[in-house]
C-alpha atoms as a PDB file:
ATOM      1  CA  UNK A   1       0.000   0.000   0.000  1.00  0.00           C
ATOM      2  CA  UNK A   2       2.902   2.221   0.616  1.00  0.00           C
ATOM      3  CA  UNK A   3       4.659   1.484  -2.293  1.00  0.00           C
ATOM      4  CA  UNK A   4       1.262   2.246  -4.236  1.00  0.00           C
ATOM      5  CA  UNK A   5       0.729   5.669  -2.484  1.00  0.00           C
ATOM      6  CA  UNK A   6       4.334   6.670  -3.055  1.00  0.00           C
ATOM      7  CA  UNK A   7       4.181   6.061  -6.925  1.00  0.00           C
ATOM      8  CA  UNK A   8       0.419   8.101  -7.110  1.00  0.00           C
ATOM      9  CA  UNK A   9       2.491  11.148  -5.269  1.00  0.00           C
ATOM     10  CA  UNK A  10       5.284  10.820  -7.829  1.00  0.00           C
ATOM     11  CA  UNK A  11       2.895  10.144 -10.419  1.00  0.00           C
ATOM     12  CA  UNK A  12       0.817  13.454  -9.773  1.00  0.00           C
ATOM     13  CA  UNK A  13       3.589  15.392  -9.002  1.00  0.00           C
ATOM     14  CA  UNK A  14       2.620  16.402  -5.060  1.00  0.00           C
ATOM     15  CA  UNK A  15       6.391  15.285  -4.339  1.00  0.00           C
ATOM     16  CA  UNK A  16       8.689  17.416  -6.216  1.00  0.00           C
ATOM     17  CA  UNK A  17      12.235  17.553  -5.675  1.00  0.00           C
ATOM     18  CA  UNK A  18      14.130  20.530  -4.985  1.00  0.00           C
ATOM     19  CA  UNK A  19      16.690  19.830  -7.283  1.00  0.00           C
ATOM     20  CA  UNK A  20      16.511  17.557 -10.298  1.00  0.00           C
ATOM     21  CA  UNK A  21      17.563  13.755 -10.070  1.00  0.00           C
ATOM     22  CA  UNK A  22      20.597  11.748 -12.107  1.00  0.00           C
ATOM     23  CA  UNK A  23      20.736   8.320 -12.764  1.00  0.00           C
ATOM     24  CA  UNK A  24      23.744   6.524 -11.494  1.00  0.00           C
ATOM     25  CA  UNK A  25      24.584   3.455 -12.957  1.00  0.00           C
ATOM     26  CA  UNK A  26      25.331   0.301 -11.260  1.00  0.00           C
ATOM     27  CA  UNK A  27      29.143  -0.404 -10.873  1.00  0.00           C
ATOM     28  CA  UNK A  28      31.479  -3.092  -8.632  1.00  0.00           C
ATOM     29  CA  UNK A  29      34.070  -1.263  -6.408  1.00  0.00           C
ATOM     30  CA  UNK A  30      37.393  -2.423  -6.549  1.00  0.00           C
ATOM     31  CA  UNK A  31      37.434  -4.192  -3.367  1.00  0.00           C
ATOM     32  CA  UNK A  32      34.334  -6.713  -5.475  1.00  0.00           C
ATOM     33  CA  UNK A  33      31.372  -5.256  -3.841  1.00  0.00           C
ATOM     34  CA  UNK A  34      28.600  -4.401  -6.466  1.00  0.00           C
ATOM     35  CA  UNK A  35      26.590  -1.351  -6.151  1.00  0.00           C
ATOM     36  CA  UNK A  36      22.974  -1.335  -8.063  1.00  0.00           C
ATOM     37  CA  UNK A  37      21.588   1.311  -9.959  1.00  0.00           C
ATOM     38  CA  UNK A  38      19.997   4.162  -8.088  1.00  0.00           C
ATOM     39  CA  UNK A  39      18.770   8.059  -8.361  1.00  0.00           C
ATOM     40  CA  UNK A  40      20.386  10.789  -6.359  1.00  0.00           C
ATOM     41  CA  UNK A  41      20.251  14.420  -6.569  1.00  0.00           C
ATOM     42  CA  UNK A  42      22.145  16.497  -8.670  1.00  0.00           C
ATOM     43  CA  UNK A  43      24.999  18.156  -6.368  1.00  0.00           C
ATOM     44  CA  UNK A  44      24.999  22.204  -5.880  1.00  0.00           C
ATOM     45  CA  UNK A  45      26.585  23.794  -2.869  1.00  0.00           C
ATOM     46  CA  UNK A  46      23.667  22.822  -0.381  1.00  0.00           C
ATOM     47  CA  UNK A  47      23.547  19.572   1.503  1.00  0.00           C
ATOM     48  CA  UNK A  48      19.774  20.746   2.726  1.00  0.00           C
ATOM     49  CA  UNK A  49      18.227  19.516  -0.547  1.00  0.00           C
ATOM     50  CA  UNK A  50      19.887  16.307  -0.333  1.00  0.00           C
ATOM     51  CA  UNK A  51      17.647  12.410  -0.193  1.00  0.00           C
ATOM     52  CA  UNK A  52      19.369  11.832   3.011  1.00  0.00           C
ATOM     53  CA  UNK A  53      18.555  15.216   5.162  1.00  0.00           C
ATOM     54  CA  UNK A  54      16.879  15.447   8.304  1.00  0.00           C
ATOM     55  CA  UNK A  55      13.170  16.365   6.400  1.00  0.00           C
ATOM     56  CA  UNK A  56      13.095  15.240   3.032  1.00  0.00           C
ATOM     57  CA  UNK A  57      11.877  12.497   1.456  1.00  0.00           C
ATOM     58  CA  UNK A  58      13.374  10.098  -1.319  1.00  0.00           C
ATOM     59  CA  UNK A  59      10.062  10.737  -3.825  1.00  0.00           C
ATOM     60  CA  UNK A  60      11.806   6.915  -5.424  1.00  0.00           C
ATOM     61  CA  UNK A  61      11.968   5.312  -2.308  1.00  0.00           C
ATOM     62  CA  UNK A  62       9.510   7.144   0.244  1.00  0.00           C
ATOM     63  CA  UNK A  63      12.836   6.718   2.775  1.00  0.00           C
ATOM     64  CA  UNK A  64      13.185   9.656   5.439  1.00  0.00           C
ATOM     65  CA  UNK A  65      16.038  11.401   5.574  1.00  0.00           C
ATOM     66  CA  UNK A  66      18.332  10.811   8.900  1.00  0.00           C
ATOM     67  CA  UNK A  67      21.509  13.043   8.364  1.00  0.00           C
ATOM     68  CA  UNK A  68      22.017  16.372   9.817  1.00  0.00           C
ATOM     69  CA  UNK A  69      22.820  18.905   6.673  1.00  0.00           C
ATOM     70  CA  UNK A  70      25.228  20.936   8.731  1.00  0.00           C
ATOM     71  CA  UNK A  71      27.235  19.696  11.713  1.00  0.00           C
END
């Protein structure tokens, strides 16, 4: 049911990023470990507009951000 909210929000546009989103392909590290293919945010100056900050949302993955944008 979450999942199905989530993609109606993204669908109709009520969450909208504040910055605009790149696609990162998947890739294995060096040290073997493979990391999938995922969206992030385009980086500026700001860390407040990031996925991962204390109030926003990832609109792709409807996770909460945790990190503080400025220690």
């Amino acid at each position: 049911m979450k999942k199905l909210l989530l993609s109606l929000f993204i669908l109709f546009g009520l969450f909208s990023p504040a910055s605009a989103a790149t696609h990162v392909k998947g890739y294995t590290k060096s040290n073997g470990t493979h990391v999938t293919s995922h969206m992030r945010s385009n980086s500026n100056s700001s860390k407040k507009d990031n996925y991962s900050t204390k109030g926003n949302v990832n609109p792709y993955t409807g996770a909460v951000g945790t990190k503080p944008a400025y220690k």
